[in-house]
Protein backbone atom coordinates (compact mmCIF):
# COMPACT_ATOMS: atom_id res chain seq x y z
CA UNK A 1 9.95 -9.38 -82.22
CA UNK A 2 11.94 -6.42 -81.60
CA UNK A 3 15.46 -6.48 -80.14
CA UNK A 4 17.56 -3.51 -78.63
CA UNK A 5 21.11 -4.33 -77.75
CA UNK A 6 23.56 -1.90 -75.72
CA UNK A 7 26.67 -1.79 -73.22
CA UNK A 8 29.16 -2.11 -76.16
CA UNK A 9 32.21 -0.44 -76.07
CA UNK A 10 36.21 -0.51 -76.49
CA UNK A 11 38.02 -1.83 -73.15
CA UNK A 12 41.47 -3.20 -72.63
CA UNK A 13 42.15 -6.75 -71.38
CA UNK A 14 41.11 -7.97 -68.33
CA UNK A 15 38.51 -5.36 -68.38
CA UNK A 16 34.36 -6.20 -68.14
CA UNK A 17 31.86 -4.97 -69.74
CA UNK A 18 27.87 -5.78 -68.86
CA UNK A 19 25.83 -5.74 -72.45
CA UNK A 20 22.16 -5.47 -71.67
CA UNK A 21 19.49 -6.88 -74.09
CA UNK A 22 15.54 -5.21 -74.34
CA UNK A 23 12.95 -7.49 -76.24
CA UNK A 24 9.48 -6.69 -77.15
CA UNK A 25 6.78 -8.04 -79.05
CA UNK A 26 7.58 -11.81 -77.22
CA UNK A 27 6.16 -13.36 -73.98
CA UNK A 28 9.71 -12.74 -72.57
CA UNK A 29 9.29 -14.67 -69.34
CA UNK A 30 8.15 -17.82 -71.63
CA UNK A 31 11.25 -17.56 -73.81
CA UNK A 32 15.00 -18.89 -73.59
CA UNK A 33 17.39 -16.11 -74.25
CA UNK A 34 20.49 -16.40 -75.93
CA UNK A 35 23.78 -14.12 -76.40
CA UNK A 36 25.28 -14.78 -79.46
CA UNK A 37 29.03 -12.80 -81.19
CA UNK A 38 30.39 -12.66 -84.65
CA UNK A 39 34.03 -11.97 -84.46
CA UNK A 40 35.42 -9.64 -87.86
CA UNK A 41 35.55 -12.06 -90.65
CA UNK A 42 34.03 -15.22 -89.02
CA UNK A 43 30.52 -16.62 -88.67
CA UNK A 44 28.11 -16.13 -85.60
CA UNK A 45 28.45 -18.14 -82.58
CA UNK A 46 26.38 -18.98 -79.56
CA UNK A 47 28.11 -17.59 -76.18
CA UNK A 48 25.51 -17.98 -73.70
CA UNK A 49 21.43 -18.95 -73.24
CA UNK A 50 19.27 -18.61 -70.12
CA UNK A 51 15.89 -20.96 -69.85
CA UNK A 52 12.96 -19.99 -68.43
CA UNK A 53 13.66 -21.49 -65.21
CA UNK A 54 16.84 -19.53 -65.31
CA UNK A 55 19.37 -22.35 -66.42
CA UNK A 56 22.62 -20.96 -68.18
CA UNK A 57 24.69 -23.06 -70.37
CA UNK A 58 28.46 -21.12 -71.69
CA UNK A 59 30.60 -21.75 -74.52
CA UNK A 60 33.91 -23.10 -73.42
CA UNK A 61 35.53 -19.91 -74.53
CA UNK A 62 33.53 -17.98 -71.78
CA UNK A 63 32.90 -19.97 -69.64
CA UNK A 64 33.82 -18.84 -65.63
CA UNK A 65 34.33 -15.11 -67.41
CA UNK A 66 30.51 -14.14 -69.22
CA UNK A 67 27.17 -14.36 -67.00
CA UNK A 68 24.09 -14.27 -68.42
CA UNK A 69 21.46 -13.09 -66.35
CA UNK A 70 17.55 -12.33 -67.06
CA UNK A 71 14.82 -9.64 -65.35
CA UNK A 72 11.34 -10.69 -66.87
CA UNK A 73 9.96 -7.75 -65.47
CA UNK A 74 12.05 -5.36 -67.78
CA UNK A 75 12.18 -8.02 -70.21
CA UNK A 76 16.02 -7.72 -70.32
CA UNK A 77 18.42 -9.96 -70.96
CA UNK A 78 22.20 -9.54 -69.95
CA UNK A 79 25.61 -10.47 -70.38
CA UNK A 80 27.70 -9.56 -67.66
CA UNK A 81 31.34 -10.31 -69.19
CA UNK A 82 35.11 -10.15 -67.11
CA UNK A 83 38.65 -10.77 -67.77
CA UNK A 84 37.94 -9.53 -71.47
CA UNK A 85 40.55 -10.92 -73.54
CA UNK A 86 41.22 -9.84 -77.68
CA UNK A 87 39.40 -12.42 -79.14
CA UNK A 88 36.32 -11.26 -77.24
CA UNK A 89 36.13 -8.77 -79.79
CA UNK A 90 33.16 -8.78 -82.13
CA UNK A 91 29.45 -7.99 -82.66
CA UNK A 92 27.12 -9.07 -79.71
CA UNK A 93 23.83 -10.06 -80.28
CA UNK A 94 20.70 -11.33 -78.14
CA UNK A 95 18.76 -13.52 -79.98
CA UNK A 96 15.02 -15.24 -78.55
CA UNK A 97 15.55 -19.55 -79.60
CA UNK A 98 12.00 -19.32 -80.55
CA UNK A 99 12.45 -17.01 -83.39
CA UNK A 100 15.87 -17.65 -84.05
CA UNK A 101 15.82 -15.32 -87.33
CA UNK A 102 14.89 -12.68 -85.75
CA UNK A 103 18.57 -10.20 -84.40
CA UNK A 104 18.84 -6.55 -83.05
CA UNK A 105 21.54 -4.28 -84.35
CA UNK A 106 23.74 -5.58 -82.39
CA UNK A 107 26.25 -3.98 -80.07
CA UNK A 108 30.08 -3.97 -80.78
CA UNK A 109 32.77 -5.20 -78.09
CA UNK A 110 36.49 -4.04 -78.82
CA UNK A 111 38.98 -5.27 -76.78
CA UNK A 112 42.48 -3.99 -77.40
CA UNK A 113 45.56 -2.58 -75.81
């Protein structure tokens, strides 16, 4: 399982960002896909997953301002994110829920005035 996040980068708030998300070595159209961040100095948490059947389920802190989205052609996986506020900031990571030890290198999201 191999995966390559990018789209990272510093914005201000209230500013979007889309993080895209390129898996290999999976059946990607037979897995559910799931964004996960780990803010400086605190644990990893789930933001966002996408089923098969493309059903999307949010963490209330993103909720109505992240979209996940999924082309299983490209096998891609993305988080389209808006309204970016400070505490967005951290390390964003795609992660497949059938090999849930398995993490990219990550991508980092600053947002800052």
């Amino acid at each position: 399982v191999q995966l390559v996040e990018s789209g990272g980068g510093s914005v201000q708030p209230g500013g979007s960002l889309r993080l895209s998300c390129a898996a290999s070595g999976i059946i990607f159209s037979l897995r559910t896909m799931r964004w996960y961040r780990q803010p400086p100095g605190k644990q990893r948490e789930l933001v966002a997953s996408i089923t098969v059947g493309g059903s999307t389920a949010y963490a209330d802190a993103v909720k109505g301002r992240f979209t996940i989205s999924r082309d299983n052609d490209k096998k891609m996986v993305y988080l389209e994110m808006s309204s970016l506020k400070p505490e967005d900031t951290a390390v964003y990571y795609c992660n497949v829920l059938r090999y849930p030890n398995n993490w990219g290198q990550g991508t980092q999201v600053t947002v800052s005035s």
